[in-house]
PDB file of N, CA and C in Angstrom:
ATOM      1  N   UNK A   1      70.330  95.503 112.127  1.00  0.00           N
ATOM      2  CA  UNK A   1      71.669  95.663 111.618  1.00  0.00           C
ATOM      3  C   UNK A   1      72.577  94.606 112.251  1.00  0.00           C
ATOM      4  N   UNK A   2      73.227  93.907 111.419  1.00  0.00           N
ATOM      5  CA  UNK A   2      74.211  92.834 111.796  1.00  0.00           C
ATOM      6  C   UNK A   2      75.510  93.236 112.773  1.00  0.00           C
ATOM      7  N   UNK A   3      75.877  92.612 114.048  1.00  0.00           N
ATOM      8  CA  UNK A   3      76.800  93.243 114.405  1.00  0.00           C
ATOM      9  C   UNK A   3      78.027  92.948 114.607  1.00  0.00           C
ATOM     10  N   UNK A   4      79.136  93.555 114.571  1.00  0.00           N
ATOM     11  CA  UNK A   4      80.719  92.952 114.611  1.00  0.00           C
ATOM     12  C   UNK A   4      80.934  92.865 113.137  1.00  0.00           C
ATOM     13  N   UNK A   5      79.934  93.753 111.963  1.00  0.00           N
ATOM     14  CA  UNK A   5      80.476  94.211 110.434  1.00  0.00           C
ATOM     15  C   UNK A   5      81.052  94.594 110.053  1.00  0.00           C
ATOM     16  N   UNK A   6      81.359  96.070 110.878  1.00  0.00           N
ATOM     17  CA  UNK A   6      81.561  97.449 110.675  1.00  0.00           C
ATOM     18  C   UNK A   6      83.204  97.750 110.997  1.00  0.00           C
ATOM     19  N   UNK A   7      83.754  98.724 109.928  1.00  0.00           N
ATOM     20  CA  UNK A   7      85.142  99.069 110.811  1.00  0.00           C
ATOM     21  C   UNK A   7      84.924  99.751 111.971  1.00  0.00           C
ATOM     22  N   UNK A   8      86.428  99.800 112.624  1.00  0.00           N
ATOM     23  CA  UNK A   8      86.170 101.106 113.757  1.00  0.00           C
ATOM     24  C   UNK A   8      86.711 102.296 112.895  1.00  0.00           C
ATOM     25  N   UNK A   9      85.660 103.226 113.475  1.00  0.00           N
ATOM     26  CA  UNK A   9      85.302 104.193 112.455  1.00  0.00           C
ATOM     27  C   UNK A   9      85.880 105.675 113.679  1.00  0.00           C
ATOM     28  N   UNK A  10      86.946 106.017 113.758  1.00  0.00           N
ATOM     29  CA  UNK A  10      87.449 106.590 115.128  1.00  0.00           C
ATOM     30  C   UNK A  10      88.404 108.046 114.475  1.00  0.00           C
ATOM     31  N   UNK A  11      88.994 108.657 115.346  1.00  0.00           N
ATOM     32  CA  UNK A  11      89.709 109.899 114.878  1.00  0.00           C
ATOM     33  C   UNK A  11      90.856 110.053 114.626  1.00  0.00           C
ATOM     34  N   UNK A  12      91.326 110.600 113.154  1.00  0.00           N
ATOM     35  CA  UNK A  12      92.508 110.467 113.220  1.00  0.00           C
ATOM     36  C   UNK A  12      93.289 111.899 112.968  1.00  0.00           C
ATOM     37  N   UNK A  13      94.070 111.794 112.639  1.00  0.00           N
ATOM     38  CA  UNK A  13      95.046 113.424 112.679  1.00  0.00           C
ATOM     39  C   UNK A  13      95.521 113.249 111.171  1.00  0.00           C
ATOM     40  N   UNK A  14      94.833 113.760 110.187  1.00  0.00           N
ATOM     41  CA  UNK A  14      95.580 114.222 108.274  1.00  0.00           C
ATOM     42  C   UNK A  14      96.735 115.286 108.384  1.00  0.00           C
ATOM     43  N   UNK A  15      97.981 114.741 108.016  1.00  0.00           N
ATOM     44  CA  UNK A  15      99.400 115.822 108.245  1.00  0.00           C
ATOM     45  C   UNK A  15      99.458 115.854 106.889  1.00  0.00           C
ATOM     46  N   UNK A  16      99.306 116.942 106.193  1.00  0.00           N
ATOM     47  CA  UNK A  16     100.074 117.261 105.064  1.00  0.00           C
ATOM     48  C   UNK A  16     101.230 117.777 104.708  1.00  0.00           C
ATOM     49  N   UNK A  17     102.669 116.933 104.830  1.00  0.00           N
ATOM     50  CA  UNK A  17     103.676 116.932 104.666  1.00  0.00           C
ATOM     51  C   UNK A  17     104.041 118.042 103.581  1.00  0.00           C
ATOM     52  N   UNK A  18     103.739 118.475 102.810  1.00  0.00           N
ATOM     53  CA  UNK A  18     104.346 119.502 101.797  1.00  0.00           C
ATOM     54  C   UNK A  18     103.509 120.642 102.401  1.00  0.00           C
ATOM     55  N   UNK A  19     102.792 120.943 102.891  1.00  0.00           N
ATOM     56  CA  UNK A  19     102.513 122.291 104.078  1.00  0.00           C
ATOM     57  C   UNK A  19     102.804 122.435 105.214  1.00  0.00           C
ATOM     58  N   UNK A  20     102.797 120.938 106.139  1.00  0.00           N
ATOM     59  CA  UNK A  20     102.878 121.285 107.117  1.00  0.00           C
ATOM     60  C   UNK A  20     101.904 121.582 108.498  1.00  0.00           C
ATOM     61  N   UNK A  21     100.692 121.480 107.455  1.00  0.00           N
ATOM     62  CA  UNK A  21      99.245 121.413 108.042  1.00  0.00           C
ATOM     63  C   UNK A  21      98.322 120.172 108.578  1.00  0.00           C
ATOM     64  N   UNK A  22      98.151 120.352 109.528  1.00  0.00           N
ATOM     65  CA  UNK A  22      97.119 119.059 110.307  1.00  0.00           C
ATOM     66  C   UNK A  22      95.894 119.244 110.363  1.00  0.00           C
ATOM     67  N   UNK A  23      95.046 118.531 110.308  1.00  0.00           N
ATOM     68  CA  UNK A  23      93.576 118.524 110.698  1.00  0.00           C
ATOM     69  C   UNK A  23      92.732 117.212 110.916  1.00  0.00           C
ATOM     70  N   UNK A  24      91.951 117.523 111.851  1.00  0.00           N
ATOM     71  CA  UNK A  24      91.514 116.188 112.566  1.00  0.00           C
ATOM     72  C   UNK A  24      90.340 116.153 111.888  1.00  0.00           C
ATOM     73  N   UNK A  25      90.226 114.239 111.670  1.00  0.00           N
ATOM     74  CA  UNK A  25      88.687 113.843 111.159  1.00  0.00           C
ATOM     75  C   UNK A  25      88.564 112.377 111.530  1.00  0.00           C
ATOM     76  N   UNK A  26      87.925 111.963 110.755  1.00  0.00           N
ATOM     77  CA  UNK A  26      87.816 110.568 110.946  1.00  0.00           C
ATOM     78  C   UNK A  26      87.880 109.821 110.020  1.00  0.00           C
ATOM     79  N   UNK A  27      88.135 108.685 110.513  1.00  0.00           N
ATOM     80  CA  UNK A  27      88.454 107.514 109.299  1.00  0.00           C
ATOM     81  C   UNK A  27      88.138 106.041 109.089  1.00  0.00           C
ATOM     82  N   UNK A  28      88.273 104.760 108.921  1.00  0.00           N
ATOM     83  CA  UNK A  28      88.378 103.661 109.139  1.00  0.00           C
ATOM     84  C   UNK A  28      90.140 103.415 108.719  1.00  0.00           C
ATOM     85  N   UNK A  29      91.096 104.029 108.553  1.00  0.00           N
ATOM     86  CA  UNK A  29      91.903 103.298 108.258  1.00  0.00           C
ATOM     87  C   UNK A  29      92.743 103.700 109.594  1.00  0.00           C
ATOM     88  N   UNK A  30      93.308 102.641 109.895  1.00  0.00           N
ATOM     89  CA  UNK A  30      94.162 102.647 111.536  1.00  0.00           C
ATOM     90  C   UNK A  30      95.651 102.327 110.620  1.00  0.00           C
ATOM     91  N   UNK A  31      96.502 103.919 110.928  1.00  0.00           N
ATOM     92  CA  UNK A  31      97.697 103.804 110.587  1.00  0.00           C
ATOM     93  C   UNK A  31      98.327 103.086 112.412  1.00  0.00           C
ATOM     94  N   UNK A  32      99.892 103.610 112.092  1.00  0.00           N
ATOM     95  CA  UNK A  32     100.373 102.532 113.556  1.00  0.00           C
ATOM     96  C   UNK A  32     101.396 104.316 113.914  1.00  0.00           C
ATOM     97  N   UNK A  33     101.521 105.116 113.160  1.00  0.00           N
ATOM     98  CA  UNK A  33     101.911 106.715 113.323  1.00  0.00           C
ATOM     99  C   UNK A  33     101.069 106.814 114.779  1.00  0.00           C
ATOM    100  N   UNK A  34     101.626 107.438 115.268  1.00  0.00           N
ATOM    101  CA  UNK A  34     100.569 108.367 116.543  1.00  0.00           C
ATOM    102  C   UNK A  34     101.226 109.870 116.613  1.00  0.00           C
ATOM    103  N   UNK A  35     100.583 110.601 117.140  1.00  0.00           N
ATOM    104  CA  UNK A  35     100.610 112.195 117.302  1.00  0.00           C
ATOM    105  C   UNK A  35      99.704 112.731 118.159  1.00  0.00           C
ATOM    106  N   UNK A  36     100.417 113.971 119.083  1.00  0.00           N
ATOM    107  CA  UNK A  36     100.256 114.428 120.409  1.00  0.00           C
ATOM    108  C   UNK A  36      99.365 115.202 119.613  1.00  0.00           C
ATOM    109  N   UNK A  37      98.073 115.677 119.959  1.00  0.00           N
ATOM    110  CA  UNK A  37      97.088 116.805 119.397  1.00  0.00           C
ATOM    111  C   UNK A  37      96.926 117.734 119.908  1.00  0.00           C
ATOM    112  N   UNK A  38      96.698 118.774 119.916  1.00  0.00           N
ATOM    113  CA  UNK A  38      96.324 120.105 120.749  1.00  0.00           C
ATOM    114  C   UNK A  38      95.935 120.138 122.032  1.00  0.00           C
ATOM    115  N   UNK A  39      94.820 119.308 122.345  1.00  0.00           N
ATOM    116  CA  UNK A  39      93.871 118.803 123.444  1.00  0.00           C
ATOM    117  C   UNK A  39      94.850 117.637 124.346  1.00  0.00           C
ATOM    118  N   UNK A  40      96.068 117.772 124.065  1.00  0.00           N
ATOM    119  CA  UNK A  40      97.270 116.333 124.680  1.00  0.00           C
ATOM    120  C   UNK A  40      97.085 115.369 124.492  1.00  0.00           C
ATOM    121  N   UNK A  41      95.529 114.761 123.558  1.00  0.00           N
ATOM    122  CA  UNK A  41      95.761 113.665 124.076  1.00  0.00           C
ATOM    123  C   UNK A  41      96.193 113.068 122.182  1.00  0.00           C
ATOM    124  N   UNK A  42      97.158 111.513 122.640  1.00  0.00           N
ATOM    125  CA  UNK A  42      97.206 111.300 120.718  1.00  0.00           C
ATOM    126  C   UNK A  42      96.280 110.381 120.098  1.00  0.00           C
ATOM    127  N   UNK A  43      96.293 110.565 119.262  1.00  0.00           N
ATOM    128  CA  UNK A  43      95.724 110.324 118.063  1.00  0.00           C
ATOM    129  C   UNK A  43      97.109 109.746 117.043  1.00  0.00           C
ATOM    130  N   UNK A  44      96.101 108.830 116.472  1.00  0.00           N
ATOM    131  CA  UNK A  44      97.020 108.020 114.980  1.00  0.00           C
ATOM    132  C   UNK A  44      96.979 109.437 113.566  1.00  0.00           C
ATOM    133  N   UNK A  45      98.353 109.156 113.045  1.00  0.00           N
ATOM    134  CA  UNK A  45      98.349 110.108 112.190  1.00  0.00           C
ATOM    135  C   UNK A  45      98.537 109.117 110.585  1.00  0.00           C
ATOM    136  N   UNK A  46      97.663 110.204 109.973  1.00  0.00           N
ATOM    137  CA  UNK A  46      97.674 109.582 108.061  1.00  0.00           C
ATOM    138  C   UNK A  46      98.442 110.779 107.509  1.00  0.00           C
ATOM    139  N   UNK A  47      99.747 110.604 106.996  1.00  0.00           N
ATOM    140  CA  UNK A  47     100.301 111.723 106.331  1.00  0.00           C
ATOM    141  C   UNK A  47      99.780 111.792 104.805  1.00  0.00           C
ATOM    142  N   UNK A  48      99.590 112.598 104.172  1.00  0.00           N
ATOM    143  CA  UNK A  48      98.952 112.905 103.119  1.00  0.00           C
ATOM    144  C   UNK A  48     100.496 114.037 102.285  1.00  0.00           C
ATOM    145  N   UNK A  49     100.690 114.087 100.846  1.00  0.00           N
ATOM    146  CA  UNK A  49     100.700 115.054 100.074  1.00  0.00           C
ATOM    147  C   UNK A  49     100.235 115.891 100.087  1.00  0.00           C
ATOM    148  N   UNK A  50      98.943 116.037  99.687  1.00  0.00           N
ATOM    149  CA  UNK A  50      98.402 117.112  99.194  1.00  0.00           C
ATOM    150  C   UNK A  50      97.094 116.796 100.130  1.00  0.00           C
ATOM    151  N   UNK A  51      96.503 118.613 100.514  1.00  0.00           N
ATOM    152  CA  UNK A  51      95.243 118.625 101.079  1.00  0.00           C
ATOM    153  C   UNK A  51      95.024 120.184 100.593  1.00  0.00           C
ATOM    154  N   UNK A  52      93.747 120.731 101.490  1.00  0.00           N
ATOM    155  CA  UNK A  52      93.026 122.151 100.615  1.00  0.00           C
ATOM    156  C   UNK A  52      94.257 122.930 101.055  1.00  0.00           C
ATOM    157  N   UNK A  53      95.064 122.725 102.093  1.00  0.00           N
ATOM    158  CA  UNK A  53      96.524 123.892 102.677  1.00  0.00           C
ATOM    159  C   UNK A  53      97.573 123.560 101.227  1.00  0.00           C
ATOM    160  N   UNK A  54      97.992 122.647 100.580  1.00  0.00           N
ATOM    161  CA  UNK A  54      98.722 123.107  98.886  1.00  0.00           C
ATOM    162  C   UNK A  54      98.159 122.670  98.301  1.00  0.00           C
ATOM    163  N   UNK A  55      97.056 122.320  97.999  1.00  0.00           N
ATOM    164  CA  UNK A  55      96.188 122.244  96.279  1.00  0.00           C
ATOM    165  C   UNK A  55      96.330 123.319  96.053  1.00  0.00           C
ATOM    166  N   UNK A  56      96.640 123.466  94.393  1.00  0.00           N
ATOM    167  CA  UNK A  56      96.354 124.936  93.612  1.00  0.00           C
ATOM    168  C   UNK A  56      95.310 125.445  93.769  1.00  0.00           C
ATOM    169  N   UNK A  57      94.201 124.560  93.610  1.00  0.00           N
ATOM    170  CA  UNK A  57      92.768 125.072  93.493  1.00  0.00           C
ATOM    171  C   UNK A  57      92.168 125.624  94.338  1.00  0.00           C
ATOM    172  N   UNK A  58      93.111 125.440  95.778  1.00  0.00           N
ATOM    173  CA  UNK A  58      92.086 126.114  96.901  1.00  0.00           C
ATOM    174  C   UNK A  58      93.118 127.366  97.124  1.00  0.00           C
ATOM    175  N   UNK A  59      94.471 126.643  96.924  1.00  0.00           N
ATOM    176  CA  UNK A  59      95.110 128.379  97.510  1.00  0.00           C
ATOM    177  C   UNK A  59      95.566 129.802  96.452  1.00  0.00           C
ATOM    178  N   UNK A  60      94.865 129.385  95.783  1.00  0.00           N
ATOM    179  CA  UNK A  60      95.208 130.125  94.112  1.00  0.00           C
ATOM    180  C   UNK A  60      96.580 130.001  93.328  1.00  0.00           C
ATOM    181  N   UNK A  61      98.221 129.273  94.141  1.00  0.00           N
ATOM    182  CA  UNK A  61      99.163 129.817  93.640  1.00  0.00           C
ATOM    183  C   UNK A  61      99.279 128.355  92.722  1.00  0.00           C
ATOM    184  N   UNK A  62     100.211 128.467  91.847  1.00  0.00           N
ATOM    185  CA  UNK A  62     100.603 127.908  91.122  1.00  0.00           C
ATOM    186  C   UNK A  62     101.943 126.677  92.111  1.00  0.00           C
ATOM    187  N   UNK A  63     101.896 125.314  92.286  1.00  0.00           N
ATOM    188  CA  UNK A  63     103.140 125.091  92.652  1.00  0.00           C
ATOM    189  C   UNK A  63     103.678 123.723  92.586  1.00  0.00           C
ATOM    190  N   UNK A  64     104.204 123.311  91.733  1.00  0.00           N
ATOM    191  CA  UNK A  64     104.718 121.919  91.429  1.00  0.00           C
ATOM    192  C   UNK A  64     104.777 121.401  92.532  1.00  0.00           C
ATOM    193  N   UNK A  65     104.058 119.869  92.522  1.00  0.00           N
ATOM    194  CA  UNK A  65     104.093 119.418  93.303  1.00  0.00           C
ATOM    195  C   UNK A  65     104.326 117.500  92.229  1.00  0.00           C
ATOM    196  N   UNK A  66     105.847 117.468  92.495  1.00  0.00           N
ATOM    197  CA  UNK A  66     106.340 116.376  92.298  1.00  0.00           C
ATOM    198  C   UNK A  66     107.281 115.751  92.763  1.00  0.00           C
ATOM    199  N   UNK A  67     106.806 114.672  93.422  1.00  0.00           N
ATOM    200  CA  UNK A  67     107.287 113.672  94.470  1.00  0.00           C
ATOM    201  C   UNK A  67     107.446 112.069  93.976  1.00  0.00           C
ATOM    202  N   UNK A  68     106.788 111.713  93.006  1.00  0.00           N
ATOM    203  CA  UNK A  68     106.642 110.728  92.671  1.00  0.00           C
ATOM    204  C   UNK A  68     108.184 110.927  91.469  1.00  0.00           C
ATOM    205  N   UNK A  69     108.461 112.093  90.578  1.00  0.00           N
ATOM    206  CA  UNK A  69     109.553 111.999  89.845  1.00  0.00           C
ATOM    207  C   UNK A  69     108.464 111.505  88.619  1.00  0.00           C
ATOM    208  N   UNK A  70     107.356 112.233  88.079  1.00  0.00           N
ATOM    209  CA  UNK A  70     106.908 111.613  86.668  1.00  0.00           C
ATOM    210  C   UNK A  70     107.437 111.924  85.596  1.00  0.00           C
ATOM    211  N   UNK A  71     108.354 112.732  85.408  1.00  0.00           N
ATOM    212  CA  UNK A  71     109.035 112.606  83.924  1.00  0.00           C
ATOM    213  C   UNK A  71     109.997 111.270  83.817  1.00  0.00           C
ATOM    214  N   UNK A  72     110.787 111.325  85.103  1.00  0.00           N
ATOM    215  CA  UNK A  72     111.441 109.752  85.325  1.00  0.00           C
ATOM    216  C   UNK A  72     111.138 108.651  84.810  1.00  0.00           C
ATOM    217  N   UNK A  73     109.760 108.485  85.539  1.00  0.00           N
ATOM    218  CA  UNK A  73     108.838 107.545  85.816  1.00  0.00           C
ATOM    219  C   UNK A  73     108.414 107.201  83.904  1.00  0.00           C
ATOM    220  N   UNK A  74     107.839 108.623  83.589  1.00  0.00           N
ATOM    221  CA  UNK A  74     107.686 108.658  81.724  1.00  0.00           C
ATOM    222  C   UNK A  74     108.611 107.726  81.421  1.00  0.00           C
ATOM    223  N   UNK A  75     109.808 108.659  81.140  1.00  0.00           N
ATOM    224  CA  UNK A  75     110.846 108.016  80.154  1.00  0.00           C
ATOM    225  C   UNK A  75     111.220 106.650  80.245  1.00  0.00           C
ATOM    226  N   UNK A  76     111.249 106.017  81.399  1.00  0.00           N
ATOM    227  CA  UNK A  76     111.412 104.684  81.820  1.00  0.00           C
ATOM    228  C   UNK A  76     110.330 103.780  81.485  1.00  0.00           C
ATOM    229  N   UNK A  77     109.518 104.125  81.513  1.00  0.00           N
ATOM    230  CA  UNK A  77     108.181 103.129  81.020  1.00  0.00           C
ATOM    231  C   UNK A  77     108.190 103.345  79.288  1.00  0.00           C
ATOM    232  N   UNK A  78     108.362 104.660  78.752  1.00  0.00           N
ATOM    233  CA  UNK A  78     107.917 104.782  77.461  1.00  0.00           C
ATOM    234  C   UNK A  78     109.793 105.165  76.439  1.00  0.00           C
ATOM    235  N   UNK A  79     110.259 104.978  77.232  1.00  0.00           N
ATOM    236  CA  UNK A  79     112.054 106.035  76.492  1.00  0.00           C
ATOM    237  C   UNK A  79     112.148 104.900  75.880  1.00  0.00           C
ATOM    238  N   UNK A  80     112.780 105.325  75.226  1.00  0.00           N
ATOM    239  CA  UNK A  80     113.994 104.333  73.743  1.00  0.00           C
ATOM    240  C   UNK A  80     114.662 103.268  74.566  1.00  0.00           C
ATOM    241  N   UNK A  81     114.332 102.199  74.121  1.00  0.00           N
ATOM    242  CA  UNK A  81     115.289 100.572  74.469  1.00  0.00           C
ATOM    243  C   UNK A  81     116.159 100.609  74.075  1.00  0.00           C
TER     244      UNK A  81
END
């Protein structure tokens, strides 16, 4: 195996901003965020939208989740000139 290929492949902290929920994994992408973890010590954080804490599909409820503004976004790309 060739070496000096590979990302660094290390731990990071997923915050899902519309829950409120964290959970640690790993990644290759190195945000420049950091965050104090349970264990004290930090870790780089990737904030996320959506994870299994507000997907519909995992928590059964129904709940708009629009941030981007796509009806906006619609009418402006496709509305009357």
């Amino acid at each position: 195996m060739k070496k000096n290929i590979h990302p660094n492949y290390q731990e990071v902290v997923f915050w899902d901003t519309s829950s409120d929920f964290k959970f640690m994994s790993r990644s290759t992408n190195v945000p420049k965020e950091k965050i104090k973890w349970t264990d004290g010590k930090e870790y780089p954080v990737i904030k996320v939208e959506v994870s299994s804490a507000s997907h519909p599909y995992f928590t059964g409820k129904k709940m708009l989740v629009d941030t981007a503004g796509r009806v906006e976004k619609f009418q402006k790309k496709y509305g009357k000139k």
